[in-house]
N, C-alpha and C. Protein backbone atom coordinates (compact mmCIF):
# COMPACT_ATOMS: atom_id res chain seq x y z
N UNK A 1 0.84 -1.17 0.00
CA UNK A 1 0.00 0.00 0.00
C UNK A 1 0.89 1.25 0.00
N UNK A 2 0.34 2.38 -0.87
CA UNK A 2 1.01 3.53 -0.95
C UNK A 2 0.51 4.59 0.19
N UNK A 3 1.38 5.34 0.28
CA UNK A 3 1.25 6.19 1.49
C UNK A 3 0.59 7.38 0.73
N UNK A 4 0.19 8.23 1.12
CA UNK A 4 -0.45 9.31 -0.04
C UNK A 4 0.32 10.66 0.64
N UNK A 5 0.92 10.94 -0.10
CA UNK A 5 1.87 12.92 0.26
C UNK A 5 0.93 14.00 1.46
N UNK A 6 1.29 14.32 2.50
CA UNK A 6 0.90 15.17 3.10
C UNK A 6 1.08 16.27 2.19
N UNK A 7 -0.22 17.37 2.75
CA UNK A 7 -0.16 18.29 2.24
C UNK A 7 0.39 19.21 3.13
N UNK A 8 0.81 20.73 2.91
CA UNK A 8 1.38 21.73 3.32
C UNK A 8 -0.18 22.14 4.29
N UNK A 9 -1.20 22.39 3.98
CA UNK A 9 -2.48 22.59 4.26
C UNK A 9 -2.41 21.71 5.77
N UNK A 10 -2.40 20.19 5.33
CA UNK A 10 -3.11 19.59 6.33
C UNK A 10 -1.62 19.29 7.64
N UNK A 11 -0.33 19.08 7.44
CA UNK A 11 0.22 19.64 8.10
C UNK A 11 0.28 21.11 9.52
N UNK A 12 -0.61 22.19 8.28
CA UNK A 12 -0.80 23.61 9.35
C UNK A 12 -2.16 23.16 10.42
N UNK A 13 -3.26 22.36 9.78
CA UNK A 13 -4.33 22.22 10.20
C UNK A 13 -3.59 21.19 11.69
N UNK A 14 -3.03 20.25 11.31
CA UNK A 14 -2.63 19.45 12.68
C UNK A 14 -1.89 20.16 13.43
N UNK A 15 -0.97 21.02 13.45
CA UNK A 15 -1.02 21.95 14.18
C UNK A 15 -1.12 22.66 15.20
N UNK A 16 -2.43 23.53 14.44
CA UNK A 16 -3.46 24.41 14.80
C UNK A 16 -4.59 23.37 16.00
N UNK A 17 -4.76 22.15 15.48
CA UNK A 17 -5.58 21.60 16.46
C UNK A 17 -4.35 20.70 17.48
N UNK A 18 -3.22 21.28 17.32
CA UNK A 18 -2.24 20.27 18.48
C UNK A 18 -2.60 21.93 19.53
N UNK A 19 -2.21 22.82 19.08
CA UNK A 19 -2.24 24.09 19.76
C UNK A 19 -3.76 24.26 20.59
N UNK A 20 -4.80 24.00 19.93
CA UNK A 20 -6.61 23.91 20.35
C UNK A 20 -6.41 22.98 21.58
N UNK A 21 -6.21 21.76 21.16
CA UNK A 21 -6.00 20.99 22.29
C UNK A 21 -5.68 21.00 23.47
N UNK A 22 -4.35 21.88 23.45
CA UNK A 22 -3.53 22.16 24.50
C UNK A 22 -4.24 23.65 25.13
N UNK A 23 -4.95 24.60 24.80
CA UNK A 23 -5.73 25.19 24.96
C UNK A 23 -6.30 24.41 25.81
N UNK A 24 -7.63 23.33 25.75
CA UNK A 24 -8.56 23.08 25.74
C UNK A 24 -7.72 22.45 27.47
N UNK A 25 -6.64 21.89 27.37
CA UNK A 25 -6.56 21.30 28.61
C UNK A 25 -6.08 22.42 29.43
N UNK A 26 -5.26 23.00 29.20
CA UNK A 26 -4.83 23.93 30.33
C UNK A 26 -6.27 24.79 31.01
N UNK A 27 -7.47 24.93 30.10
CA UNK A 27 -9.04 25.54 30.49
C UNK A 27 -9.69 24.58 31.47
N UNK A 28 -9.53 23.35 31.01
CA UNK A 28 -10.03 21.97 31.80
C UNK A 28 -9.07 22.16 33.28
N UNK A 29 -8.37 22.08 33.49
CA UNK A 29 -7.03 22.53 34.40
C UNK A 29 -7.14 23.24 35.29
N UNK A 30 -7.88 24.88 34.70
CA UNK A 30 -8.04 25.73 35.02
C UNK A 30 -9.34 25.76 35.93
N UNK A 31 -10.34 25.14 35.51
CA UNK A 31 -11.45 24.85 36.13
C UNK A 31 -11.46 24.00 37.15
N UNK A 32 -10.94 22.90 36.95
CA UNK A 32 -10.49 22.09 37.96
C UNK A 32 -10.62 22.92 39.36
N UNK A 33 -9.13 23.42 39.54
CA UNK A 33 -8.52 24.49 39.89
C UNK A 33 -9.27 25.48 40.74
N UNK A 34 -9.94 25.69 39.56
CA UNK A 34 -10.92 26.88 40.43
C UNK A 34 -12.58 26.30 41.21
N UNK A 35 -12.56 25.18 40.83
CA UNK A 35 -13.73 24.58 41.32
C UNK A 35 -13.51 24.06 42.58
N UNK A 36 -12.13 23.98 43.05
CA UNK A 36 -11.83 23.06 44.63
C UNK A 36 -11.50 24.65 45.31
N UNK A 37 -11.81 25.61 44.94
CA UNK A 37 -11.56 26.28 45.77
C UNK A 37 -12.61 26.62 47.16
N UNK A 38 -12.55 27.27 47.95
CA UNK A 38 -13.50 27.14 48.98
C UNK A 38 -14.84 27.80 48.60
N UNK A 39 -14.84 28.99 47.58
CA UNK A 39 -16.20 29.96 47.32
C UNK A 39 -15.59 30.22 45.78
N UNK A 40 -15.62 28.92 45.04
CA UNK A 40 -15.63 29.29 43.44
C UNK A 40 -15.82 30.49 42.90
N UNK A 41 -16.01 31.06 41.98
CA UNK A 41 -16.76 32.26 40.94
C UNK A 41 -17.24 31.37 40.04
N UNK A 42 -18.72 31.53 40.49
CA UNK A 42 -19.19 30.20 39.56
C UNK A 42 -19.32 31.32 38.21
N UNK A 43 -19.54 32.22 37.87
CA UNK A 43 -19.36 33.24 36.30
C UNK A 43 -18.31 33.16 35.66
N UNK A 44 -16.86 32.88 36.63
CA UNK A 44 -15.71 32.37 35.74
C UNK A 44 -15.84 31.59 35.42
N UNK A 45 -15.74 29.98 36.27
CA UNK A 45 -15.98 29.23 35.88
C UNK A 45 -17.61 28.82 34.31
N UNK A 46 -18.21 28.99 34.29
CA UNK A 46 -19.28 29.44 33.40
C UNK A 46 -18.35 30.15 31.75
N UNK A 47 -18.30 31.07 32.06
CA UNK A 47 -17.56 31.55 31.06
C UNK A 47 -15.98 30.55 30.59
N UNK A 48 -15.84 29.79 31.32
CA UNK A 48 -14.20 28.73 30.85
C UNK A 48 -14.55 27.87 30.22
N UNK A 49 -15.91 27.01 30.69
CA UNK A 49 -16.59 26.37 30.29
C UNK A 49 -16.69 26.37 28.65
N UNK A 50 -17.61 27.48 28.59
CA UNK A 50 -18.19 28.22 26.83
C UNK A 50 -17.11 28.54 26.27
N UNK A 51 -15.80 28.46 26.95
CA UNK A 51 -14.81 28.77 26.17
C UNK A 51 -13.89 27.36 25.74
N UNK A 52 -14.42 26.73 26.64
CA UNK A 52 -13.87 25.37 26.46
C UNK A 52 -14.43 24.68 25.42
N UNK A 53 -16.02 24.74 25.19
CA UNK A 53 -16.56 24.24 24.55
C UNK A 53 -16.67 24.79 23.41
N UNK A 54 -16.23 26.45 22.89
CA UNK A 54 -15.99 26.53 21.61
C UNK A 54 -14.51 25.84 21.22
N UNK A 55 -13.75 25.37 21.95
CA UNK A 55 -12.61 24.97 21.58
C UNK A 55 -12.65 23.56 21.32
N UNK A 56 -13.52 22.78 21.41
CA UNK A 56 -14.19 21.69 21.29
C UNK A 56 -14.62 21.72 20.28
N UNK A 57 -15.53 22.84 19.74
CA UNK A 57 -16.22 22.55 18.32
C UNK A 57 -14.89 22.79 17.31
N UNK A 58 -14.11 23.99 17.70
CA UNK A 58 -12.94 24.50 16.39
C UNK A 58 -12.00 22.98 16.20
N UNK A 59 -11.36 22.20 17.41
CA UNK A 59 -10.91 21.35 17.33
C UNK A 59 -11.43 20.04 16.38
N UNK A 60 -12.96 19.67 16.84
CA UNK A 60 -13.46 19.05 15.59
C UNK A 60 -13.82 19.34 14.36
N UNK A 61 -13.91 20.74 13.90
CA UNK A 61 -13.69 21.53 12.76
C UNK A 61 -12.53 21.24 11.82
N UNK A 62 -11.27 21.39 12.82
CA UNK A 62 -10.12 20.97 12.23
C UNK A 62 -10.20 19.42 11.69
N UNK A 63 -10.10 18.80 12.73
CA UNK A 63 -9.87 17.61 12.65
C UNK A 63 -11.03 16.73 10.92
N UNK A 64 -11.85 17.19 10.82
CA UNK A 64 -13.09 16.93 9.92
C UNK A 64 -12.36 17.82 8.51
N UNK A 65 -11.75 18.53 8.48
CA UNK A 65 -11.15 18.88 7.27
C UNK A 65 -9.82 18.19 6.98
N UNK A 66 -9.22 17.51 7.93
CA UNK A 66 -7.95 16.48 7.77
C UNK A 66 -8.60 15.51 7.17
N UNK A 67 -9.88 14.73 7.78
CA UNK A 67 -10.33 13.89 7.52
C UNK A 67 -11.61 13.74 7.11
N UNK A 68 -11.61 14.02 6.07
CA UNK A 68 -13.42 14.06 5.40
C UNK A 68 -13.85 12.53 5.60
N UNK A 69 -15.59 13.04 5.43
CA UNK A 69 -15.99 11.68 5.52
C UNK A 69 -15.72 10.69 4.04
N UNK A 70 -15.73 9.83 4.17
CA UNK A 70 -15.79 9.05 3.22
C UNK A 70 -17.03 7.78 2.70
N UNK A 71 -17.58 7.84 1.74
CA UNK A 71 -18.44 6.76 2.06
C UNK A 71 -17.94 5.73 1.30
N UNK A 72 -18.07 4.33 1.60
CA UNK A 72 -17.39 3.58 1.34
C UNK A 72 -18.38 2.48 0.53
């Protein structure tokens, strides 16, 4: 079986979602963090969240243009 050439494209795209990722945990982290504290800010927390979770959708954004669907 042949290997098929990376592209310059999908190279930047892996990336961009290695960088999302790492985002996404240091926010997870962050919440953690702020959730064992004794009197949270539950509005920060709230807002890390929605920020977490757009980083969730961009990450599978990426990832879905590396890898289209295919039907087989």
């Amino acid at each position: 079986m042949r290997e098929l050439p990376i592209s310059v494209e999908t190279v930047q795209l892996r990336g961009q979602a290695a960088h999302l990722r790492m985002e996404h945990k240091d926010l997870d982290e962050s919440i953690s963090a702020l959730e064992s504290m004794p009197l949270p800010d539950q509005i920060l927390i709230a807002r890390l969240k929605r920020k977490k979770l757009a980083l969730r959708d961009q990450i599978t954004e990426i990832e879905d243009k590396i890898r289209p669907d295919i039907i087989a």
